[in-house]
Protein backbone atom coordinates (compact mmCIF):
# COMPACT_ATOMS: atom_id res chain seq x y z
CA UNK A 1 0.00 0.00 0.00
CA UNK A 2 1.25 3.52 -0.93
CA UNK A 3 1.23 6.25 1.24
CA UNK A 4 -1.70 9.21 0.52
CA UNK A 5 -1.12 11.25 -2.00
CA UNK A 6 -2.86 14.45 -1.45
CA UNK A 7 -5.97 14.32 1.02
CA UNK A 8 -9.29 14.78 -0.46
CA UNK A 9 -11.59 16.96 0.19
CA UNK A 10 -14.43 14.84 0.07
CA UNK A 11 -14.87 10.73 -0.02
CA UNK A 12 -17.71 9.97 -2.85
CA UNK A 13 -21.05 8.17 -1.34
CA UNK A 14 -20.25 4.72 0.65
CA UNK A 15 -23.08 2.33 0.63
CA UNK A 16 -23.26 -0.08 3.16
CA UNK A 17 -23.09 -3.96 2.91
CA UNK A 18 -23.47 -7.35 4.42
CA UNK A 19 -19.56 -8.28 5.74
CA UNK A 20 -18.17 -9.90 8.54
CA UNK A 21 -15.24 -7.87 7.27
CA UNK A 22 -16.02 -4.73 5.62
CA UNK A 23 -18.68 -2.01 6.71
CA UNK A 24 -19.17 0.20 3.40
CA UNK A 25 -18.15 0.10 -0.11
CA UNK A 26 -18.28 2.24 -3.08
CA UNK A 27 -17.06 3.50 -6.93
CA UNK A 28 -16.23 6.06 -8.37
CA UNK A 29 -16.41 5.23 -12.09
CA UNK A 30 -15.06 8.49 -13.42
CA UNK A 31 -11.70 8.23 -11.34
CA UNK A 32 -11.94 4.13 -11.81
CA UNK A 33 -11.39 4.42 -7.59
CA UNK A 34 -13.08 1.47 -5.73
CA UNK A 35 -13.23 2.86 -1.64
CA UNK A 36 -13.11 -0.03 0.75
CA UNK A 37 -14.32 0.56 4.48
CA UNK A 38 -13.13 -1.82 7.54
CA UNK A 39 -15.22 -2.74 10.24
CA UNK A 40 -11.65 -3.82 12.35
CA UNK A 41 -10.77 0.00 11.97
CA UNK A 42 -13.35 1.84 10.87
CA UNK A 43 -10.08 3.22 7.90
CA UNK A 44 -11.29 3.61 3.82
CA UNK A 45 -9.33 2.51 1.54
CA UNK A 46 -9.11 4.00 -2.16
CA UNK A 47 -7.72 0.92 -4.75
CA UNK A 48 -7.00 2.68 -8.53
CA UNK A 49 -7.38 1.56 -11.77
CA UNK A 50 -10.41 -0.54 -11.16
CA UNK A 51 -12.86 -1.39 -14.25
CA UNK A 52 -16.57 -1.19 -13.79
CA UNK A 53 -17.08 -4.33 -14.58
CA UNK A 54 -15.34 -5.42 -11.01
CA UNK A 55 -17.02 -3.33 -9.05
CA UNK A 56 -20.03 -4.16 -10.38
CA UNK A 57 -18.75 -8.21 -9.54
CA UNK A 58 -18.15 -6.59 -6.03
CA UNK A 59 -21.67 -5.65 -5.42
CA UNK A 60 -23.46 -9.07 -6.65
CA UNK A 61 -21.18 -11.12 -5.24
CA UNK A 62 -22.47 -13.21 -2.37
CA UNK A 63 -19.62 -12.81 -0.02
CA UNK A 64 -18.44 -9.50 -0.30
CA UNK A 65 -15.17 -9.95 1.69
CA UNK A 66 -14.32 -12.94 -0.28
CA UNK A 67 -14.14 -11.19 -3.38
CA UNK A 68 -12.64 -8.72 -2.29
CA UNK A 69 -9.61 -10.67 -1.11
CA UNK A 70 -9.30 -12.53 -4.16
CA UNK A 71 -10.20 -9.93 -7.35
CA UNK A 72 -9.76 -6.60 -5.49
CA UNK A 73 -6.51 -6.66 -2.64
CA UNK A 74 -4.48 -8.35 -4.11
CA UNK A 75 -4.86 -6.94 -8.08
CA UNK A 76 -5.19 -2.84 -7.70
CA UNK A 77 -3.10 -0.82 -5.86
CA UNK A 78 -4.49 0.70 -2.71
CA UNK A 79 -3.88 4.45 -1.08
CA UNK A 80 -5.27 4.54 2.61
CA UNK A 81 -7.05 7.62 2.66
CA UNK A 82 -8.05 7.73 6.26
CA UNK A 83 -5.74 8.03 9.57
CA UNK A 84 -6.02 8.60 12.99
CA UNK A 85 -5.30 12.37 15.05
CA UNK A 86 -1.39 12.85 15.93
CA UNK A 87 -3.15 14.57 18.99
CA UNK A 88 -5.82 13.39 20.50
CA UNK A 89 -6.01 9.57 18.93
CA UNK A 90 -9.49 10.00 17.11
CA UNK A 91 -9.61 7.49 14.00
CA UNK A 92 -10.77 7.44 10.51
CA UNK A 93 -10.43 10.87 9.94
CA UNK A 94 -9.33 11.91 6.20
CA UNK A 95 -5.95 12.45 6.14
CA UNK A 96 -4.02 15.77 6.19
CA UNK A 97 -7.68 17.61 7.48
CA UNK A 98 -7.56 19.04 10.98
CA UNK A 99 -9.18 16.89 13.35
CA UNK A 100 -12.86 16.69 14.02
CA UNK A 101 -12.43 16.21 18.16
CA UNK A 102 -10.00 18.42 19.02
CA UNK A 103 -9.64 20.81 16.01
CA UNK A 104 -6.33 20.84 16.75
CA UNK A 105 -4.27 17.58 15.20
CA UNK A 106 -4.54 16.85 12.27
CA UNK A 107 -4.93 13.21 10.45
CA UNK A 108 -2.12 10.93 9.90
CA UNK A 109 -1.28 7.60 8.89
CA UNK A 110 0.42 5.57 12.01
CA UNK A 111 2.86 2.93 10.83
């Protein structure tokens, strides 16, 4: 996984779906950008280059996580786009914006 490039301003619409593993999910088909949410940590996860056709597998496949651990993970390459507050520890924040708790930190990744 690389590092974020440049924080966005905005995440485009997650939708929900039935995971032991993941939370939300969600395309955007003019930046070919599948976004990945974990229940574990609550972090999205922005994987490039991916067709339409795929995410359209993604969403009528029966087990969500599975495909996404065989067709998704390991095939596109994945930006975390969500960290946690170098101040006050608040998570899933986008990274590089100030942070929503303290509005002082601001979102990092923690390695």
């Amino acid at each position: 996984m690389t590092p974020p490039s440049a924080a966005p301003q905005t995440l485009p619409a997650l939708s929900p779906v039935e995971s032991s593993a993941i939370s939300a999910a969600g395309y955007d088909k003019a930046a070919r950008k599948f976004l990945v949410q974990f229940k574990t940590t609550g972090h999205i996860h922005a994987y490039s280059d991916v067709p339409p056709e795929i995410a359209q597998r993604f969403e009528e496949a029966e087990s969500k996580g599975a495909f996404f651990g065989r067709w998704i993970r390991p095939v596109f390459k994945a930006e975390k786009l969500t960290g946690d507050c170098n101040r006050c520890g608040d998570t899933a924040g986008l990274i590089g914006r100030t942070c929503d708790s303290c509005g002082v930190g601001v979102y990092v990744v923690r390695v």
